[in-house]
N, C-alpha and C. Protein backbone atom coordinates (compact mmCIF):
# COMPACT_ATOMS: atom_id res chain seq x y z
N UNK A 1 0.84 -1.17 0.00
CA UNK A 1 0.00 0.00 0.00
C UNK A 1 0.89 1.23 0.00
N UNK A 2 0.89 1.78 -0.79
CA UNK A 2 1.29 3.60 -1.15
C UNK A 2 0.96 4.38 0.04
N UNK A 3 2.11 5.44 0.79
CA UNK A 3 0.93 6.32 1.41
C UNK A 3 2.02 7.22 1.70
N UNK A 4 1.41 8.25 1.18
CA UNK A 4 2.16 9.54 1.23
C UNK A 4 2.71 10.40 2.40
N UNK A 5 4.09 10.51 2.23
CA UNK A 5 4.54 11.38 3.60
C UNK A 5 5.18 12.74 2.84
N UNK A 6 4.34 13.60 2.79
CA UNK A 6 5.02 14.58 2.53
C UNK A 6 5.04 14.50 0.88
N UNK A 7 6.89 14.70 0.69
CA UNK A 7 6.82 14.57 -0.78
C UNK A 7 6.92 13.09 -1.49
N UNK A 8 7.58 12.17 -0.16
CA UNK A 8 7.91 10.73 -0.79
C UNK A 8 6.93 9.50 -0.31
N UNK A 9 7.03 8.54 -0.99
CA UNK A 9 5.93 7.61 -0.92
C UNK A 9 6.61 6.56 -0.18
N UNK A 10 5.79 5.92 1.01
CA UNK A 10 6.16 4.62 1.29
C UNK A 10 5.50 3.58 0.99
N UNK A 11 6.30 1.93 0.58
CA UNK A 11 5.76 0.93 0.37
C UNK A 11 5.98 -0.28 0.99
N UNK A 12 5.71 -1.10 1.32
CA UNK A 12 5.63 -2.02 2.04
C UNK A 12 6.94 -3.41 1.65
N UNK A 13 7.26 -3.79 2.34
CA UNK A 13 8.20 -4.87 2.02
C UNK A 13 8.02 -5.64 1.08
N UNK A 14 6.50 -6.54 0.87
CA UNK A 14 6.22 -7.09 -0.03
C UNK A 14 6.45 -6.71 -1.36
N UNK A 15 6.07 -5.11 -1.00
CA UNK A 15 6.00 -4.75 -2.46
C UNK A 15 7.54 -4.32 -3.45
N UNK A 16 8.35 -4.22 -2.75
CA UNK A 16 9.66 -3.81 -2.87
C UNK A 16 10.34 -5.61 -3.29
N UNK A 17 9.53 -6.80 -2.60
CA UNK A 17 10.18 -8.25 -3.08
C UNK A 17 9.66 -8.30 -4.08
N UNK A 18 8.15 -7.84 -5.11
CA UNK A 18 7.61 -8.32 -5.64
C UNK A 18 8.26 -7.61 -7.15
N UNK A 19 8.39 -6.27 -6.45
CA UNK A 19 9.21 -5.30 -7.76
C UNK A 19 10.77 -6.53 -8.52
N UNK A 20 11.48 -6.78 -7.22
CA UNK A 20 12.82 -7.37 -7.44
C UNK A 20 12.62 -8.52 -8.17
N UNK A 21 11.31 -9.34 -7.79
CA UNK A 21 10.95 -10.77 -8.71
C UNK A 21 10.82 -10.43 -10.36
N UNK A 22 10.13 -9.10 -10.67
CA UNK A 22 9.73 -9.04 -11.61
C UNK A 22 10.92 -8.53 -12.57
N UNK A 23 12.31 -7.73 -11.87
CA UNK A 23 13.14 -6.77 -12.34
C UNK A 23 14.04 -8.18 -12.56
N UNK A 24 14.36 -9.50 -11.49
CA UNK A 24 14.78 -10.74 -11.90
C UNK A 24 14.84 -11.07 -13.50
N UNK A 25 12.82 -11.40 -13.68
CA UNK A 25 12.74 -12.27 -14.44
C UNK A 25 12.70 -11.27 -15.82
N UNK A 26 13.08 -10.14 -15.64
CA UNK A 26 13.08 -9.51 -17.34
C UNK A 26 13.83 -9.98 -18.43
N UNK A 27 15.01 -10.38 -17.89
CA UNK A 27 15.62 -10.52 -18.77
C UNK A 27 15.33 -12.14 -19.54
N UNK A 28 14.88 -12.63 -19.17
CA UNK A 28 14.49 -13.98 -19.36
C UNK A 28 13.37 -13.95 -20.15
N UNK A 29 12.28 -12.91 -19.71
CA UNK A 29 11.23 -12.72 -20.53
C UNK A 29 11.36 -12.11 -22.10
N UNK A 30 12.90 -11.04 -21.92
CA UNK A 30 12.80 -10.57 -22.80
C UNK A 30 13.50 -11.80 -24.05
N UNK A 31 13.94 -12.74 -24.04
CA UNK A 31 14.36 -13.22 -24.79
C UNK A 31 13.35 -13.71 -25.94
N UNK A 32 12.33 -13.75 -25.45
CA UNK A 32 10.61 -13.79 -26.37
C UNK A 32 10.63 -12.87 -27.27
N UNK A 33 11.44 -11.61 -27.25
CA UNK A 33 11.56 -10.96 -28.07
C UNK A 33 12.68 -11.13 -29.23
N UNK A 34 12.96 -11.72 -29.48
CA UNK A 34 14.11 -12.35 -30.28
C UNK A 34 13.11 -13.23 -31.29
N UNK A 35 12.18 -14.30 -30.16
CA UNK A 35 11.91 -15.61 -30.75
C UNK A 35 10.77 -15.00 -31.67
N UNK A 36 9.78 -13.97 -31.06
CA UNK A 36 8.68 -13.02 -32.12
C UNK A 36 9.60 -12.49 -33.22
N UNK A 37 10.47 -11.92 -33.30
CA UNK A 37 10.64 -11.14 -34.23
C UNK A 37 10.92 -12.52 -35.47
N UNK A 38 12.12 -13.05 -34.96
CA UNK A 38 12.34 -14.53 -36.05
C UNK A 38 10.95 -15.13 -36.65
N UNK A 39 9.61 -15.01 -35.66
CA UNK A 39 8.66 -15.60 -36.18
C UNK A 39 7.83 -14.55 -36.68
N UNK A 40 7.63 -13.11 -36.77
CA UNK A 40 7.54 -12.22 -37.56
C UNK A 40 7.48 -12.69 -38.91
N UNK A 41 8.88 -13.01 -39.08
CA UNK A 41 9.79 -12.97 -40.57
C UNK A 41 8.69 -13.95 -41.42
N UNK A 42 8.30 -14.72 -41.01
CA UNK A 42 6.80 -15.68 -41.71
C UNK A 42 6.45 -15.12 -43.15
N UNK A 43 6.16 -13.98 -42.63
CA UNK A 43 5.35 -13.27 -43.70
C UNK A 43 5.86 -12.62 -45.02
N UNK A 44 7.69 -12.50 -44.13
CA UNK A 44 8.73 -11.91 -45.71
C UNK A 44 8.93 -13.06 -46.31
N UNK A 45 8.96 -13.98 -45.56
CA UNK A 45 9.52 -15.59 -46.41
C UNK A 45 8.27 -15.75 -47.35
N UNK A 46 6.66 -15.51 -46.85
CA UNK A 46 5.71 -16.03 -47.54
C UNK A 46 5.51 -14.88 -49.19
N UNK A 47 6.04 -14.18 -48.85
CA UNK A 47 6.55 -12.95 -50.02
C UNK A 47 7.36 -12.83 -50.75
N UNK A 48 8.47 -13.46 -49.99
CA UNK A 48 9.50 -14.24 -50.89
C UNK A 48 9.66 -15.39 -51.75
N UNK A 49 8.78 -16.18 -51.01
CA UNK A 49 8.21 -17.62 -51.96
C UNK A 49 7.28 -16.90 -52.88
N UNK A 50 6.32 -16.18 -52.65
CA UNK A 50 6.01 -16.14 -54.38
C UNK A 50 6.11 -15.29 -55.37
N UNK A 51 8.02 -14.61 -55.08
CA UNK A 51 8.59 -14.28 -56.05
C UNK A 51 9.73 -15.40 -56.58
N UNK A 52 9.69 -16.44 -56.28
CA UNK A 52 10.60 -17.53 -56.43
C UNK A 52 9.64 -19.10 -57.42
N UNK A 53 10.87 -19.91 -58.09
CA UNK A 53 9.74 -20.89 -58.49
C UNK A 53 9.88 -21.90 -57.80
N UNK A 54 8.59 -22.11 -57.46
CA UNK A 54 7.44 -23.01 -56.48
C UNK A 54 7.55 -24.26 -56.67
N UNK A 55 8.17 -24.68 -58.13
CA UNK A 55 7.93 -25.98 -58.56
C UNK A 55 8.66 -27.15 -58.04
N UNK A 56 7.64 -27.98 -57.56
CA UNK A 56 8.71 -29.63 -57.56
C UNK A 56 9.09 -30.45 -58.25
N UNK A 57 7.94 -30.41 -59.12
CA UNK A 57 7.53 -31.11 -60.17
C UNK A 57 6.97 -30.23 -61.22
N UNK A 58 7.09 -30.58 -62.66
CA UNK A 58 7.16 -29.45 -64.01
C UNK A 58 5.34 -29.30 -63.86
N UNK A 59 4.36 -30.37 -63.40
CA UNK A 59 2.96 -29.57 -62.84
C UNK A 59 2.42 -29.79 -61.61
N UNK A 60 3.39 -29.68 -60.49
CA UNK A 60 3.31 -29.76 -59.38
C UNK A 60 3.90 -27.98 -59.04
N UNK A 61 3.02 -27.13 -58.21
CA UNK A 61 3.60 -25.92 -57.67
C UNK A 61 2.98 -25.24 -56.00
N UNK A 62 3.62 -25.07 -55.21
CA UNK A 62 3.57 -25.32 -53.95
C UNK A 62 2.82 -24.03 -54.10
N UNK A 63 2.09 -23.69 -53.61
CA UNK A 63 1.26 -22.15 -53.19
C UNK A 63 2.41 -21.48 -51.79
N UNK A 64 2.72 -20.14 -51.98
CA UNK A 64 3.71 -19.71 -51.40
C UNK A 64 3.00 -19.07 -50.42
N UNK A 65 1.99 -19.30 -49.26
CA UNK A 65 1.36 -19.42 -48.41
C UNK A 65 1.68 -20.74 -47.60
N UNK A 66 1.81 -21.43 -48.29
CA UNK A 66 2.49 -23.11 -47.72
C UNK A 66 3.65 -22.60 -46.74
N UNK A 67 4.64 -21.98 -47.18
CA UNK A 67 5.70 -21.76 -46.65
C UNK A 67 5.88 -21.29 -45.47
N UNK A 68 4.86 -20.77 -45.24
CA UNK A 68 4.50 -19.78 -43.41
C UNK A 68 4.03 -21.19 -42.94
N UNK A 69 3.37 -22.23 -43.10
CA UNK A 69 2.36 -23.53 -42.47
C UNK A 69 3.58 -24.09 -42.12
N UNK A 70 4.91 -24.17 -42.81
CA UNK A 70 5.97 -25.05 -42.76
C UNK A 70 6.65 -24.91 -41.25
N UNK A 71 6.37 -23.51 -41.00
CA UNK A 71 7.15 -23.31 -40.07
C UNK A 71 6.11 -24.00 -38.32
N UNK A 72 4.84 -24.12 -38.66
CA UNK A 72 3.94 -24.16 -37.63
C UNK A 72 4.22 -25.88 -37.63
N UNK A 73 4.47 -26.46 -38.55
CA UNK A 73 4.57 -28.20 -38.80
C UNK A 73 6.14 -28.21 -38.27
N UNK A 74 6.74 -27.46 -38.41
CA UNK A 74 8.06 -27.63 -37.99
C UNK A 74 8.01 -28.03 -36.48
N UNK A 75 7.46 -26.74 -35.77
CA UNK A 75 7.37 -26.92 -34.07
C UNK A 75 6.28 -28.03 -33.64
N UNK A 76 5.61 -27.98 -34.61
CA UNK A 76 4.36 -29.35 -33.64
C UNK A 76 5.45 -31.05 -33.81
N UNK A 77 6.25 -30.75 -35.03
CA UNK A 77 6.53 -31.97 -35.12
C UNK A 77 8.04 -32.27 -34.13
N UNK A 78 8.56 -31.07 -34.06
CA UNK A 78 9.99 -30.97 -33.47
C UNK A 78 9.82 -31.14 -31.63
N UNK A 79 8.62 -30.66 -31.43
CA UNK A 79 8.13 -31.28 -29.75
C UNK A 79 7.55 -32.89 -29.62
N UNK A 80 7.26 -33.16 -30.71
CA UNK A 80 6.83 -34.47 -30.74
C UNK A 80 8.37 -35.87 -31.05
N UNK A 81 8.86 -34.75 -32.23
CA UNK A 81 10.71 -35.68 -32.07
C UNK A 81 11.35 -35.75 -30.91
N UNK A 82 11.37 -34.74 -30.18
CA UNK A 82 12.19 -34.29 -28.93
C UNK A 82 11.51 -34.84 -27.95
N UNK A 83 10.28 -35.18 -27.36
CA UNK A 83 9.54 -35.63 -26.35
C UNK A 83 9.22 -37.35 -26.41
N UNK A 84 9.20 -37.61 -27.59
CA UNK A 84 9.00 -38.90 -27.64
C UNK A 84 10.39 -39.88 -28.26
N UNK A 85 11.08 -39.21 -28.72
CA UNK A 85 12.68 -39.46 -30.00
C UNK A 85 13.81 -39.74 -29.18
N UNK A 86 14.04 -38.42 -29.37
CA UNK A 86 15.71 -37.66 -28.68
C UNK A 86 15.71 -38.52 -27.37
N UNK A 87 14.58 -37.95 -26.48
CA UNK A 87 15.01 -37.72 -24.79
C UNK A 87 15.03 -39.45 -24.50
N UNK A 88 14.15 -40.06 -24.48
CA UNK A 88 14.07 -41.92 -24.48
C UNK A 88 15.64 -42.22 -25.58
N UNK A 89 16.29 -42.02 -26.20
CA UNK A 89 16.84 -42.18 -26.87
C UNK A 89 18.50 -42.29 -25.76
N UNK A 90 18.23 -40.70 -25.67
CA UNK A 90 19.62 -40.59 -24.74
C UNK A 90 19.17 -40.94 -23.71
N UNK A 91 18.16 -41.71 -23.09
CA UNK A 91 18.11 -42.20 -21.83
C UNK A 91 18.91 -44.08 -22.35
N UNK A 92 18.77 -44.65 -23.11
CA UNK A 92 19.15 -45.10 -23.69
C UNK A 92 20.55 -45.09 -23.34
N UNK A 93 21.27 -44.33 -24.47
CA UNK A 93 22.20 -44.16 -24.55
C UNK A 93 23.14 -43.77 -23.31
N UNK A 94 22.96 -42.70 -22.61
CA UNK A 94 23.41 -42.58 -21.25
C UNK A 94 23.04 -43.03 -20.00
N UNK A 95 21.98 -43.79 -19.97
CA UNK A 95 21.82 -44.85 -18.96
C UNK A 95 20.88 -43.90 -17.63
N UNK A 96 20.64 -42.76 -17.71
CA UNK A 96 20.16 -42.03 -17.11
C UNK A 96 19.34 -40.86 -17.88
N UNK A 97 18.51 -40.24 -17.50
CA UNK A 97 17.76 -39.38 -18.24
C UNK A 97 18.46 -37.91 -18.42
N UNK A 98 18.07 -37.77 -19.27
CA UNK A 98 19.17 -36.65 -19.79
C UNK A 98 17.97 -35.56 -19.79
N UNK A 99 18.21 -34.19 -20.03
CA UNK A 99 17.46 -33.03 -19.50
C UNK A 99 17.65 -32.05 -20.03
N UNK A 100 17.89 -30.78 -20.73
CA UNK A 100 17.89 -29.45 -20.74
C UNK A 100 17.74 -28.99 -19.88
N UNK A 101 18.29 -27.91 -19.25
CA UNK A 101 17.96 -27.40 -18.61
C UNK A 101 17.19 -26.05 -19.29
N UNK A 102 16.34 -25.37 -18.32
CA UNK A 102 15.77 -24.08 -19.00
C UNK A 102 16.24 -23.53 -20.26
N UNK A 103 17.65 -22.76 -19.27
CA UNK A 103 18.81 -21.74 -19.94
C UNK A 103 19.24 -22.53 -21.27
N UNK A 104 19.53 -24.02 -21.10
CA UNK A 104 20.02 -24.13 -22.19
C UNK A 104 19.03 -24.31 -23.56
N UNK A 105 17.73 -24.59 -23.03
CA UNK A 105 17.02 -24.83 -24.01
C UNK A 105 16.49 -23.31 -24.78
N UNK A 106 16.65 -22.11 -24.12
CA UNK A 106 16.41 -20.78 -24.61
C UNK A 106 17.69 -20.60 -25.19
N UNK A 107 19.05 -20.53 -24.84
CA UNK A 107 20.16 -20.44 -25.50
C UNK A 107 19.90 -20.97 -27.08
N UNK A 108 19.27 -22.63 -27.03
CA UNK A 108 19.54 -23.45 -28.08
C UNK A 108 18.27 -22.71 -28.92
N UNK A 109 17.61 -22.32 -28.74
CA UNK A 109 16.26 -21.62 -29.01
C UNK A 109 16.71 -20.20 -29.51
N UNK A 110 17.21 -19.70 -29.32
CA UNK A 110 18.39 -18.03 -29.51
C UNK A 110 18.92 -18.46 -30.28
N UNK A 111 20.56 -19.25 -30.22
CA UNK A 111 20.67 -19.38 -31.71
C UNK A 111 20.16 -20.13 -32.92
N UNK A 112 19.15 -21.22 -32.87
CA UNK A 112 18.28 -21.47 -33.83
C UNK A 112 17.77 -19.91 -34.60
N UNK A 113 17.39 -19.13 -33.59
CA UNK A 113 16.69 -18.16 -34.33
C UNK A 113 17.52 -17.17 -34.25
N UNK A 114 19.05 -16.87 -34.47
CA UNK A 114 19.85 -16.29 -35.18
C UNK A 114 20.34 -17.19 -36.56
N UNK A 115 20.56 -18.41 -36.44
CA UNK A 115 20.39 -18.78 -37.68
C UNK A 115 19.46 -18.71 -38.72
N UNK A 116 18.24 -18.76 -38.01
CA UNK A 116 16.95 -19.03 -39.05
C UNK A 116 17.21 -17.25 -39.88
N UNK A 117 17.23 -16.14 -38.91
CA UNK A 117 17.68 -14.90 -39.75
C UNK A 117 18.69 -14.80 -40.56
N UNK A 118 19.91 -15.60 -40.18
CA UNK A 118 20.66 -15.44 -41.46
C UNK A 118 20.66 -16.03 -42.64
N UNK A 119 19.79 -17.20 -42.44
CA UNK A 119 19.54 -18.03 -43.74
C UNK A 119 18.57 -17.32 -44.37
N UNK A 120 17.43 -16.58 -44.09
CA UNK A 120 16.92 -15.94 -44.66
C UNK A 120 17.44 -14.97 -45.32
N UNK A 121 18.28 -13.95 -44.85
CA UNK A 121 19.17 -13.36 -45.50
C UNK A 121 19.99 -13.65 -46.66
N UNK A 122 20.77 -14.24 -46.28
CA UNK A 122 21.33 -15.03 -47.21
C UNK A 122 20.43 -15.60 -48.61
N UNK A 123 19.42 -16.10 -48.70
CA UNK A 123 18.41 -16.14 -49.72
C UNK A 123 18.25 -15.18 -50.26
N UNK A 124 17.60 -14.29 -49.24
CA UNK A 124 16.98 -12.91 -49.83
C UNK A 124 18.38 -12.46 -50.70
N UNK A 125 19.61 -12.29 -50.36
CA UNK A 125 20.77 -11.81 -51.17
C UNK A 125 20.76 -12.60 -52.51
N UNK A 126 20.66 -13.73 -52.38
CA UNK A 126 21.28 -14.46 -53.53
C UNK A 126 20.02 -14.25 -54.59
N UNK A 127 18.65 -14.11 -53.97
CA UNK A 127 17.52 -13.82 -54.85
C UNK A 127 17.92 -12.81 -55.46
N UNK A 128 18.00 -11.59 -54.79
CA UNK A 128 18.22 -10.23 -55.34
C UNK A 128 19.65 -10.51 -56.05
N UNK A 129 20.82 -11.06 -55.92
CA UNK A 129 21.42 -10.81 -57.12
C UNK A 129 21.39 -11.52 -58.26
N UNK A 130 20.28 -12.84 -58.48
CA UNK A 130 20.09 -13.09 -59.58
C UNK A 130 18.97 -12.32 -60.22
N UNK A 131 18.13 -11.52 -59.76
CA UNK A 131 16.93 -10.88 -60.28
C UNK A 131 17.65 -9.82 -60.88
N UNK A 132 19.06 -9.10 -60.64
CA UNK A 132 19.73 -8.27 -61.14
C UNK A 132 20.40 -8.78 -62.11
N UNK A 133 20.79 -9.77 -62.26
CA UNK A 133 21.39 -10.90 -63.66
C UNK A 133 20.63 -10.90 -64.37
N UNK A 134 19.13 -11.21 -64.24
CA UNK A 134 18.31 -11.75 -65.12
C UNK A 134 17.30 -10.26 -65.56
N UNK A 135 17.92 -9.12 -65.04
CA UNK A 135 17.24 -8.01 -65.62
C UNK A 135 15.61 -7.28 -64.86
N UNK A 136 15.51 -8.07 -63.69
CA UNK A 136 14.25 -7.95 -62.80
C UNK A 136 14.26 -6.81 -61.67
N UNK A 137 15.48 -6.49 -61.53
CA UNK A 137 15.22 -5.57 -60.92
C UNK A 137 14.17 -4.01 -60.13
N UNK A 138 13.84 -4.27 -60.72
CA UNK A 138 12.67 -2.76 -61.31
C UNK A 138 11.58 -3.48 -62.11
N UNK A 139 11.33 -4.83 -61.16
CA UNK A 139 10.36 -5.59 -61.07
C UNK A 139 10.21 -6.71 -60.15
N UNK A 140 9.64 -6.12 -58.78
CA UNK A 140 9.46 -6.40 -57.35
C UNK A 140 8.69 -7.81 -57.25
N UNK A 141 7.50 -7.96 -58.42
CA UNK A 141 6.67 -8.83 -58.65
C UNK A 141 7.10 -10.18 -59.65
N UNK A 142 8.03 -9.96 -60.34
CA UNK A 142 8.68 -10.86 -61.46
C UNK A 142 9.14 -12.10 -60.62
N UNK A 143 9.11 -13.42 -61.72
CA UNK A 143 9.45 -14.77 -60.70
C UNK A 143 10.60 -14.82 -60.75
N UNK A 144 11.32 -14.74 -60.18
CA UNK A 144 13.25 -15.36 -60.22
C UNK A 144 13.59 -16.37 -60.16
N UNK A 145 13.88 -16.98 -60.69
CA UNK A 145 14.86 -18.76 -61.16
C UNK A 145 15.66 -18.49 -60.17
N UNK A 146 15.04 -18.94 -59.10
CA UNK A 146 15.50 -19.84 -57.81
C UNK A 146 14.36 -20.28 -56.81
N UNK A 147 14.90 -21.67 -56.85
CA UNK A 147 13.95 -22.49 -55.70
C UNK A 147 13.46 -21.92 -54.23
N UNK A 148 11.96 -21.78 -54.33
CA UNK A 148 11.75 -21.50 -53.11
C UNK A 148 12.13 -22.53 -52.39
N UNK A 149 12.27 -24.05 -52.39
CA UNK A 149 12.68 -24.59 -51.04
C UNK A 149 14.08 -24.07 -50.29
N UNK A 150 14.67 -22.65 -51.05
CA UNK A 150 15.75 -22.62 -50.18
C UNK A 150 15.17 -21.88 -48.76
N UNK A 151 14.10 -21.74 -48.70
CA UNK A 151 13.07 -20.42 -47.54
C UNK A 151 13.13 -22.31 -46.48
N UNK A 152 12.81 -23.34 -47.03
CA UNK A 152 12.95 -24.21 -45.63
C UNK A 152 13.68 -24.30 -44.64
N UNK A 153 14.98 -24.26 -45.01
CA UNK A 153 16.24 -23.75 -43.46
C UNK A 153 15.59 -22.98 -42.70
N UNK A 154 15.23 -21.88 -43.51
CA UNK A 154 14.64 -20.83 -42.23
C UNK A 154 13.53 -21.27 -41.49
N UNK A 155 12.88 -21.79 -42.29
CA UNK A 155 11.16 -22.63 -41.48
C UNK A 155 11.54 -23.35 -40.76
N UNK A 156 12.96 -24.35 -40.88
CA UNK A 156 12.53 -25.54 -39.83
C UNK A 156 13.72 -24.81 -38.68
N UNK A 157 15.01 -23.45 -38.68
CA UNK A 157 15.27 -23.78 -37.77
C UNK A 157 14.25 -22.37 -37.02
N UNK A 158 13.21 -21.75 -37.31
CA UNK A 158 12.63 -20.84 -37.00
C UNK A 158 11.50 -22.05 -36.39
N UNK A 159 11.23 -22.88 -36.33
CA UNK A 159 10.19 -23.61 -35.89
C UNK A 159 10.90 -24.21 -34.94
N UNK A 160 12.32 -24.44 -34.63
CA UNK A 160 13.39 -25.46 -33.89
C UNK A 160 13.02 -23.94 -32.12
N UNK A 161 13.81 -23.00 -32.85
CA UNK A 161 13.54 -21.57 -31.94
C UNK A 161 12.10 -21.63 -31.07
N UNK A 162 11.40 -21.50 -31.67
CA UNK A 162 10.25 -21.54 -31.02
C UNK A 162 9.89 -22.73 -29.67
N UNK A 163 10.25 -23.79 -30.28
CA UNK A 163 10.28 -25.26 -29.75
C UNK A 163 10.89 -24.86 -28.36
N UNK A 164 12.63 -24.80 -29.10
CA UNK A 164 13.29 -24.59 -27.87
C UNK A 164 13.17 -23.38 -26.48
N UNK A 165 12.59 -22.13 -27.65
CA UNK A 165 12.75 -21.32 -26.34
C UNK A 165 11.41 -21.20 -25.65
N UNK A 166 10.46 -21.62 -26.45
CA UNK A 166 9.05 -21.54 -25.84
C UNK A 166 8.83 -22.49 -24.25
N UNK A 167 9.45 -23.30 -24.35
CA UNK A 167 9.59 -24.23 -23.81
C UNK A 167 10.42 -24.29 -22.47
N UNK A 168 11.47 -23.84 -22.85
CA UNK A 168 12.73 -23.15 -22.02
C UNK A 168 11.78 -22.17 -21.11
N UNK A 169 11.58 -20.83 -21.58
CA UNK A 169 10.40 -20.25 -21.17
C UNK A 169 9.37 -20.46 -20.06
N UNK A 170 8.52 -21.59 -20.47
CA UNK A 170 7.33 -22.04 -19.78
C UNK A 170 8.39 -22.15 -18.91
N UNK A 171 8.78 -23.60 -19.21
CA UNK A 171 9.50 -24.06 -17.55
C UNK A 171 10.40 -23.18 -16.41
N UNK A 172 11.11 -22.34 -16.67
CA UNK A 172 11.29 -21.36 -16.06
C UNK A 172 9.93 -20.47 -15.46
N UNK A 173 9.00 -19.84 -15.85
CA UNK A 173 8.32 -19.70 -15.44
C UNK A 173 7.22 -20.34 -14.62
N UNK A 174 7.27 -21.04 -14.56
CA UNK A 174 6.64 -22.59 -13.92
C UNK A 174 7.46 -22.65 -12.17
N UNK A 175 8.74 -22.63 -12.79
CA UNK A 175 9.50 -22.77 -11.64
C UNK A 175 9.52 -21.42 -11.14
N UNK A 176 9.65 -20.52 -11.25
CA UNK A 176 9.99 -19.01 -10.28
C UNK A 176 9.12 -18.87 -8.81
N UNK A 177 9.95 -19.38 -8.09
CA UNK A 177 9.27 -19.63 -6.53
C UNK A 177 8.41 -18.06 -5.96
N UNK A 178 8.49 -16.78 -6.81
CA UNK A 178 7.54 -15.95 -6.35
C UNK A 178 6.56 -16.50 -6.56
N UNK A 179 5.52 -16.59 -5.35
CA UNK A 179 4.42 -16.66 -5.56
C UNK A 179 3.28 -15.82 -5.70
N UNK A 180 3.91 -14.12 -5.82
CA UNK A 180 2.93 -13.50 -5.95
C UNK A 180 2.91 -13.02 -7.75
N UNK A 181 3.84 -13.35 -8.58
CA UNK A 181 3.93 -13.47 -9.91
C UNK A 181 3.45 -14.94 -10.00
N UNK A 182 3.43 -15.88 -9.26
CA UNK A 182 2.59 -17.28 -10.47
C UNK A 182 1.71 -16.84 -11.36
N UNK A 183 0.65 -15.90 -10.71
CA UNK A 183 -0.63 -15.85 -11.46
C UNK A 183 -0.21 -15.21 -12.59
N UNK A 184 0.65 -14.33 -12.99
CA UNK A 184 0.98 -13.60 -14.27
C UNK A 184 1.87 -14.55 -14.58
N UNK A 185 2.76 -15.63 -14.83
CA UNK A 185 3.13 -16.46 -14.96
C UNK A 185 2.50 -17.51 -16.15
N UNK A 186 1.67 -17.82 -15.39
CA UNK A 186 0.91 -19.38 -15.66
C UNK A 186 -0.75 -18.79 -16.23
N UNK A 187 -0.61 -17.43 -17.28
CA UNK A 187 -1.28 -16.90 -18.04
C UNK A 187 -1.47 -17.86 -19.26
């Protein structure tokens, strides 16, 4: 409770632990901001695929809307490899259950989604300098002779990011023994 003395305000102990829990967990939270922006990018890749050719097959052509779905099949399927695959696997293998911890699974989640940006990049460059070879320039809309499957790196490790740090994430938040942040927490 606030209550004014004069010119300065006093607050209560609680409220001074509850400030420190929250000033704790920022930086942890903010790493969500990394994993949005990488998953942002959805929409340049889905823009980018359909200035690129689509084809797999000479009458087979992927709709460049597909390419944003790739990334959502990426994470449903990459929690389902990792939860049922990997982890029984290296229990297996190391004779004991093996674990991520939080940190490392947001780390592994961080750089997934510094890679997934540079592979995108990297496309986007090599697009734009063949559209300048082939005279397209000063035509934003024109198809460029190159495969959209090169936009998949970015989908699956932009779907890997998510996996990892979403995850990383929860459980950290799950665990943060304030109990007067659970409830904003476990939103």
């Amino acid at each position: 409770m606030l209550q004014t003395h004069g010119v300065f305000c006093t607050i209560d102990l609680d409220q001074v632990e509850e400030l420190k829990a929250l000033i704790r967990v920022t930086p942890v939270w903010s790493t969500g901001i990394i994993i949005a922006v990488t998953y942002s990018l959805n929409s340049f890749a889905v823009i980018q695929a359909s200035t690129m050719d689509r084809h797999i097959t000479p009458k087979f052509d992927i709709p460049a809307g597909s390419f944003g779905a790739s990334v959502i099949i990426t994470f449903v399927v990459g929690i389902a490899l990792y939860d049922r695959i990997i982890l029984p696997l290296a229990l297996k293998m190391k004779g004991k259950p093996v674990c991520l911890s939080f940190k490392q699974r947001m780390e592994t989640g961080l750089l997934c989604s510094c890679a997934a940006m540079v592979s995108l990049t990297v496309v986007k460059y090599i697009r734009r300098e063949i559209a300048i070879q082939e005279g397209l320039s000063d035509k934003p809309q024109a198809m460029v002779h190159i495969s959209a499957l090169w936009i998949l790196p970015y989908a699956i490790m932009s779907g890997w990011a998510s996996d990892f740090n979403g995850i990383g994430q929860t459980e950290f938040f799950y665990s943060e023994p304030c109990p007067v942040l659970q409830p904003i927490f476990k939103c």
